[in-house]
Structures are given as structure tokens and as C-alpha cells.
Protein backbone atom coordinates (compact mmCIF):
# COMPACT_ATOMS: atom_id res chain seq x y z
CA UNK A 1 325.48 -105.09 66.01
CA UNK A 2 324.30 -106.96 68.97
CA UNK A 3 320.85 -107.69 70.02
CA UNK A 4 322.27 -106.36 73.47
CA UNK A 5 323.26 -102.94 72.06
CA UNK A 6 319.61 -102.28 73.55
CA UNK A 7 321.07 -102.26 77.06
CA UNK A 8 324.04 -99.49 75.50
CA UNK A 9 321.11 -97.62 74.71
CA UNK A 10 319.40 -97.76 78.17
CA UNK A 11 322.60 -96.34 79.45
CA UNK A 12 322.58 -93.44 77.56
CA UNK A 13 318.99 -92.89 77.80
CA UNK A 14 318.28 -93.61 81.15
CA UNK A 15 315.90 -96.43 80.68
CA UNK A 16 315.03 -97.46 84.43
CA UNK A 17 313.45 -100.44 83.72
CA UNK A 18 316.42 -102.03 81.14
CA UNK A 19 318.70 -100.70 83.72
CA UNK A 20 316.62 -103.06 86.09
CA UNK A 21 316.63 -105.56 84.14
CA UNK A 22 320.25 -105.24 83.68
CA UNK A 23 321.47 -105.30 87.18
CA UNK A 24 319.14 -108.27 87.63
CA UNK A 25 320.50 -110.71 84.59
CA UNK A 26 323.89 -109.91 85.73
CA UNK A 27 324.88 -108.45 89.44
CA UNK A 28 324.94 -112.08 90.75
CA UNK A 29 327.91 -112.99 89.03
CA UNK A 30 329.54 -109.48 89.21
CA UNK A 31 329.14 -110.32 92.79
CA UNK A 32 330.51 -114.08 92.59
CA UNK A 33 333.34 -112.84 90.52
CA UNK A 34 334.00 -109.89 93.54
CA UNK A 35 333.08 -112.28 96.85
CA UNK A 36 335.68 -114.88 95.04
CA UNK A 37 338.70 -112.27 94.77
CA UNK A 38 338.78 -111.22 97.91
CA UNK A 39 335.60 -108.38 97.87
CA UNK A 40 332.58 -107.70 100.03
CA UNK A 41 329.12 -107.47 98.88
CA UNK A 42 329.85 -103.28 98.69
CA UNK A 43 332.70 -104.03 96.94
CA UNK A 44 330.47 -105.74 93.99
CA UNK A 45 327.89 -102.88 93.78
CA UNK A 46 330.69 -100.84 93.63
CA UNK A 47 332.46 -101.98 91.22
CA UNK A 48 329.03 -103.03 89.14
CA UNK A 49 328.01 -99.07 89.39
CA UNK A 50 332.05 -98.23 88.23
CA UNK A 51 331.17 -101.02 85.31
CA UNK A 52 328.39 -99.42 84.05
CA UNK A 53 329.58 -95.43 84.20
CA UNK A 54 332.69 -96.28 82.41
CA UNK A 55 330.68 -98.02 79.24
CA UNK A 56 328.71 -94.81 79.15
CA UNK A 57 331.01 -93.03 79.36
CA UNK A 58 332.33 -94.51 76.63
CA UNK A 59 329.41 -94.59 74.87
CA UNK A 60 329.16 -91.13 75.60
CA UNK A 61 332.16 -89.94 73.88
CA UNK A 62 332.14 -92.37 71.07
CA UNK A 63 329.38 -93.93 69.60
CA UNK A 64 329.62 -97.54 70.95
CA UNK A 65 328.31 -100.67 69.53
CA UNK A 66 328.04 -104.03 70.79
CA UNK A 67 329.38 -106.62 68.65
CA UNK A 68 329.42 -109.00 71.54
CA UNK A 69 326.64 -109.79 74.55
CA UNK A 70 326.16 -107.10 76.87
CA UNK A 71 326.78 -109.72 80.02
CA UNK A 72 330.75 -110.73 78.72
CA UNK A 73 331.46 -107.10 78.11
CA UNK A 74 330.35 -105.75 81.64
CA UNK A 75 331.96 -108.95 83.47
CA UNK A 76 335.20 -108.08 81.41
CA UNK A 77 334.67 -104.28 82.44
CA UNK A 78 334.28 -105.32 85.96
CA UNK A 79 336.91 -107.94 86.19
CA UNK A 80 339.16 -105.28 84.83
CA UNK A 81 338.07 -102.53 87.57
CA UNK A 82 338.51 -105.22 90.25
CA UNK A 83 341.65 -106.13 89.89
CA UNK A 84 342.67 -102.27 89.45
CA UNK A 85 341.05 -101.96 92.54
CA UNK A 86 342.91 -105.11 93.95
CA UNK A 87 346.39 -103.64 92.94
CA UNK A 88 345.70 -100.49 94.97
CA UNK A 89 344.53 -102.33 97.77
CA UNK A 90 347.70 -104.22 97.93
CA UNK A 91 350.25 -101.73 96.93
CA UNK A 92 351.47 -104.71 93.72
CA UNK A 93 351.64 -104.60 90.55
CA UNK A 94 350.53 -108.20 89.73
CA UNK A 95 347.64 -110.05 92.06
CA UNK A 96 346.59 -113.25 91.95
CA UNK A 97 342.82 -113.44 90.30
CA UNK A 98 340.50 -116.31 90.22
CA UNK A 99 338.24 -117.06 87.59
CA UNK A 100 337.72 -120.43 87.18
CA UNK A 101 334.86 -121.81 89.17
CA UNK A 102 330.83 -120.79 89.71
CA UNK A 103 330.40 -118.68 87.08
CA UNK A 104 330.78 -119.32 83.17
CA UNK A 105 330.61 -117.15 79.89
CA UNK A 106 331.60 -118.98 76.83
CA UNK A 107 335.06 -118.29 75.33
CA UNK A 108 333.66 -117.41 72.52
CA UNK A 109 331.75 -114.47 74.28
CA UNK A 110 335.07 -113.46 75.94
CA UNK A 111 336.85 -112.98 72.86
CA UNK A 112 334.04 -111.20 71.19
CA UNK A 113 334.74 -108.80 73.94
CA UNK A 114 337.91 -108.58 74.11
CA UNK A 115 337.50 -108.03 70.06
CA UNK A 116 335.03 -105.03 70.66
CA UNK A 117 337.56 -103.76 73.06
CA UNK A 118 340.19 -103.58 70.87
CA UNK A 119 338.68 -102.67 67.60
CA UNK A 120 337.30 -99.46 69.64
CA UNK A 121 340.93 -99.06 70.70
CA UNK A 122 341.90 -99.25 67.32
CA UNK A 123 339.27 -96.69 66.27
CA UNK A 124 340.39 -94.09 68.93
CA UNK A 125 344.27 -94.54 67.66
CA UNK A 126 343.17 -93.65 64.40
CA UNK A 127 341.00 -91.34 65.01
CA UNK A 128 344.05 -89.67 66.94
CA UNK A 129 346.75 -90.22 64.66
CA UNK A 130 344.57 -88.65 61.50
CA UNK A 131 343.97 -85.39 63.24
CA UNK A 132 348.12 -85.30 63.74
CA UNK A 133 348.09 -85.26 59.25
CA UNK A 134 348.02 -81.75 57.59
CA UNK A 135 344.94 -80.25 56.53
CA UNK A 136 345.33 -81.29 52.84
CA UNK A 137 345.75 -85.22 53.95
CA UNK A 138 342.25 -84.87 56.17
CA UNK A 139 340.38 -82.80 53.22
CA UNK A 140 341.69 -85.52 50.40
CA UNK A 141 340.83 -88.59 53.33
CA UNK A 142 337.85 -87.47 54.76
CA UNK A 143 336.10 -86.88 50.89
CA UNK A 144 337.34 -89.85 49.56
CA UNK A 145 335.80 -91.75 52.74
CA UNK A 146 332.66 -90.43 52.61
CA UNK A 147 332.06 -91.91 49.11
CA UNK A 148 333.45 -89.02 46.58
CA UNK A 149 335.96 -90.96 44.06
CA UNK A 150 338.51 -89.25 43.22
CA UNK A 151 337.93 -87.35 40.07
CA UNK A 152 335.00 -86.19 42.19
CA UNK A 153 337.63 -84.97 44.91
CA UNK A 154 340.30 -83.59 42.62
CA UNK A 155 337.21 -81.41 41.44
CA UNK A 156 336.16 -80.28 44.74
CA UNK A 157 339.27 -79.37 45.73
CA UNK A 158 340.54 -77.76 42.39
CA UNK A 159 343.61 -80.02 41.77
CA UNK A 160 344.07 -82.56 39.34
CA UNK A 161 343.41 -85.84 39.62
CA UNK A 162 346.90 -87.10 39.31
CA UNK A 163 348.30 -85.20 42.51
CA UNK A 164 344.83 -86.39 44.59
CA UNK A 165 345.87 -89.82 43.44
CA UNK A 166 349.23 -89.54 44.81
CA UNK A 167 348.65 -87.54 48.11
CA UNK A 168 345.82 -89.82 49.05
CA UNK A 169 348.91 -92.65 48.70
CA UNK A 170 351.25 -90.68 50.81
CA UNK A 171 348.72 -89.29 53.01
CA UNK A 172 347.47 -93.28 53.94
CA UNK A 173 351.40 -93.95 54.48
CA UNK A 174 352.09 -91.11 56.68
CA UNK A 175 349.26 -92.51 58.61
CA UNK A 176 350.06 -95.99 58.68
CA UNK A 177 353.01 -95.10 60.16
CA UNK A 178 351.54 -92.61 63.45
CA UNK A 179 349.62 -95.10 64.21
CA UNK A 180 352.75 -97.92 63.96
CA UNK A 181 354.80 -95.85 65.87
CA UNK A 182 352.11 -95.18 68.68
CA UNK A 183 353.22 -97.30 72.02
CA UNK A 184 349.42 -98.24 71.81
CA UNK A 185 349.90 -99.87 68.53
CA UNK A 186 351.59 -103.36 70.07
CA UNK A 187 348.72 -103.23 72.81
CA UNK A 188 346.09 -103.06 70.56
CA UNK A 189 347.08 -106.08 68.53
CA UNK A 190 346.42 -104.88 65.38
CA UNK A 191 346.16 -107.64 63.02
């Protein structure tokens, strides 16, 4: 976890003065990152306000945890939003961003976000994909995730622990393979 999960937290409890302190450390370079590609000063509180809703929303809905600074996550969130908001503006599918100059994040931080993004990708597929398996697959899963080896399952379920063995194998392959043949599978990157 992050030091900067702090700020996830303000989000979701309505903390006015990390919120401040938020749109303080980082607004300016939403707003140099906007004024550069083509926005207005609006545009940038916009899109900033947009930023912020849609990581809690997502915090919201899934418990979300920073792995990454706060700042690289919200300038990927905006530049994301922007250039949505470019496309429709210009009726393309591809527009021409710039990114270069004025205002720097180490790469580092950029791939920690773009990490956090896709490991909470990752976590919705599967999340997903295990509530397609049958109800014996989640019972035998979900016990022998939360800790329970086993012998201990087979005995909570009343079967023995030869066929627990060997559904938990074919329950794990029947998932592997929802979540392989998901189109979000190749997106995600899944290493």
C-alpha cells in the first residue's frame, strides 16, 4: 500500500481538507497537461472533478488500494478522460496527444500506475469469471482461499478428500480458461 492511499480515503470519506490539499499538489499540472492538448482552463477543472469521481467510484465499488502515488494515478486518470473527451470533440478515433514538455512524473511512477490499473482489471475479470463456475467450484474455491486445507474442506462439505482434491484441480482449470477466453484477457496483459 501507498503512503497516498490516504488521499483514496479522503475520497470516500469526504475529507475537505485532503481534498484541498489534493487539488492543490496536483490541479496545476492537470491543467498544463489540458491547456497543452488543446483545453481551456474549464476544460481542466472539468476533467480534474471527472478524475476524481471515477477513482471513487471505483473505490466505491471495489475496495481500491494504491500501490503507486496518488499524483501518477490521477494524471493517468485524467490524461485518459482527456483524450476521450478529445475524440468526441473531433469525431476520430485516434488524436494526436502531447506529453512531453512542462510537466514530469517519473517512469517509474507511470508504470506503477499503469500496474495498479491493470492488476485491478485483472481482479474484476476474475472476480467475473468465478461467479460464471457452478456452485460446487465457488464452495470448494472460496474455503480453500480463505485458509481451510483441504481435509478441512472435504469435511465441511461432507465429501472425501480425494474428489475435493480433484475438483479444486478442475475447478482452477475451468477458470483459467473464462478468464483466457475473455476479450479482456489480451488487454489486461496478464503476465
Amino acid at each position: 500500500m501507498h503512503a497516498d492511499n490516504k488521499y483514496i480515503q479522503a475520497l470516500l470519506q469526504n475529507d475537505r481538507t485532503l481534498l484541498q490539499e489534493m487539488y492543490e499538489k496536483y490541479f496545476d499540472k492537470i491543467k498544463f497537461l489540458i491547456l497543452k492538448n488543446g483545453g481551456n482552463e474549464e476544460d481542466a477543472a472539468d476533467i480534474m472533478q471527472e478524475g476524481l469521481v471515477s477513482i471513487y467510484n471505483r473505490a466505491l465499488a471495489k475496495e481500491l488500494i494504491l500501490t503507486c502515488p496518488m499524483e501518477a494515478f490521477l494524471y493517468h486518470v485524467c490524461k485518459n478522460k482527456w483524450i476521450s473527451e478529445m475524440r468526441k470533440r473531433s469525431h476520430l478515433q485516434k488524436v494526436t496527444f502531447s506529453d512531453t514538455a512542462g510537466y514530469t512524473i517519473g517512469q517509474d511512477s507511470f508504470e506503477e500506475a499503469n500496474d495498479a490499473l491493470r492488476q485491478h482489471g485483472q481482479k474484476l475479470l476474475f472476480e467475473q469469471k468465478f461467479t460464471e463456475l457452478g456452485k460446487a467450484c465457488k464452495e470448494i474455491l472460496q474455503l480453500n482461499w480463505s485458509g481451510k486445507g483441504l481435509d478441512e474442506v472435504a469435511g465441511i462439505l461432507n465429501l472425501s478428500y480425494a474428489y475435493v482434491r480433484k475438483k479444486k484441480s478442475e475447478c482452477i482449470g475451468r477458470l483459467v480458461i473464462l478468464v483466457e477466453q475473455s476479450p479482456e484477457f489480451e488487454n489486461l496483459k496478464w503476465r
